[in-house]
Protein backbone atom coordinates (compact mmCIF):
# COMPACT_ATOMS: atom_id res chain seq x y z
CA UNK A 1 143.09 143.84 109.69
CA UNK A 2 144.53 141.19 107.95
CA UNK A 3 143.56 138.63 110.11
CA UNK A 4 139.70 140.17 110.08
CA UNK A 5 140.04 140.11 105.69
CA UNK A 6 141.06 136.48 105.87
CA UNK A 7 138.28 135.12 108.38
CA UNK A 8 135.70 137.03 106.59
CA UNK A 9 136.78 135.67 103.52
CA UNK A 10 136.96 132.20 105.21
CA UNK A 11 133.43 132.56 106.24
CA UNK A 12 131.95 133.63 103.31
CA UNK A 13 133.71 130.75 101.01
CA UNK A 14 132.63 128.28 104.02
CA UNK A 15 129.02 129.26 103.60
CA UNK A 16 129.51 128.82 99.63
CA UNK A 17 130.02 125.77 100.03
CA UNK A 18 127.83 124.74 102.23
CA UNK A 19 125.39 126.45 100.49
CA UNK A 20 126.32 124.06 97.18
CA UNK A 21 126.49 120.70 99.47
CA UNK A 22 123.06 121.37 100.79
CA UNK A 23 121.56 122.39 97.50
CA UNK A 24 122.92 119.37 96.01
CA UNK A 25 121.85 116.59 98.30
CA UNK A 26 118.28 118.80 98.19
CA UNK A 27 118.22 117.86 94.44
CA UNK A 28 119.57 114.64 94.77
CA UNK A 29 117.07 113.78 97.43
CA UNK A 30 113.68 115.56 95.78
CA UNK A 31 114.60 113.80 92.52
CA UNK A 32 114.92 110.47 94.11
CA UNK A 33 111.46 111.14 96.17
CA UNK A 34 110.01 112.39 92.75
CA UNK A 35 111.14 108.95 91.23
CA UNK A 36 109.93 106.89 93.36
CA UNK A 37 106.53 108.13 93.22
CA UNK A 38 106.19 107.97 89.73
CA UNK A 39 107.50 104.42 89.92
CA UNK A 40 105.05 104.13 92.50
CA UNK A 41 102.07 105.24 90.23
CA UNK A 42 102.96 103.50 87.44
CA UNK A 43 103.34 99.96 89.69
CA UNK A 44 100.01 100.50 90.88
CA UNK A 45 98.52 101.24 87.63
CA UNK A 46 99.54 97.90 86.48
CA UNK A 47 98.29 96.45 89.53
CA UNK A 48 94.90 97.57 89.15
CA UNK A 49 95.01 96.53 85.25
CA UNK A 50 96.13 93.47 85.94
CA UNK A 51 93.19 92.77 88.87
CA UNK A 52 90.90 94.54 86.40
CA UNK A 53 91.39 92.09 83.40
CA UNK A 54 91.30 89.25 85.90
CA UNK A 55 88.22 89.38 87.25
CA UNK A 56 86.85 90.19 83.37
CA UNK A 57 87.85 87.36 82.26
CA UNK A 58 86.14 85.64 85.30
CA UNK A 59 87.54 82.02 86.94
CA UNK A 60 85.56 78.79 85.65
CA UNK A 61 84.64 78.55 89.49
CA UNK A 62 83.19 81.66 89.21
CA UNK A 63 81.44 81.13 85.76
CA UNK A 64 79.84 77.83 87.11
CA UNK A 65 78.26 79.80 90.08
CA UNK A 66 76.27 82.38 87.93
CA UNK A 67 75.45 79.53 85.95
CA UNK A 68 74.10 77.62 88.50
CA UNK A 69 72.47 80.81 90.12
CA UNK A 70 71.15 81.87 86.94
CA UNK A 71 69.65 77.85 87.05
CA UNK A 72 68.12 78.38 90.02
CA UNK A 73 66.49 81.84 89.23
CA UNK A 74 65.25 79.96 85.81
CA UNK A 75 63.40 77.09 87.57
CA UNK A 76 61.84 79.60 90.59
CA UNK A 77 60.18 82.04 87.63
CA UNK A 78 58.77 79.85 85.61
């Protein structure tokens, strides 16, 4: 009987524990995931802001194409 008490009580304790480990590195590893993600969205944000106010602001290659197309469409409707 003794034997039986102390196993039980060896199994129980053993599943405790593992119980704790697993939830742990569960947490741990959700959290991380749930970091990165945000850090994720918030890199890509400030990608797309950045290309956005880029191509407002518009290259002086770019400007000196619609001027020269707007040219163009000037002299063919007069």
């Amino acid at each position: 009987m003794g034997r039986f008490l102390v196993g039980a009580i060896a199994v129980v304790v053993g599943l405790f524990v593992v119980g704790a480990i697993a939830s742990w590195l569960f947490h741990v590893l959700l959290g991380s995931i749930f970091y990165l993600l945000i850090g994720a969205v918030v890199v890509g944000g400030a990608l797309w802001l950045y290309g956005r106010a880029k191509r407002s602001l518009g290259t002086p290659r770019n400007q000196r194409r619609i001027e020269a197309g707007m040219a163009t469409w000037r002299q063919r409707n007069r």
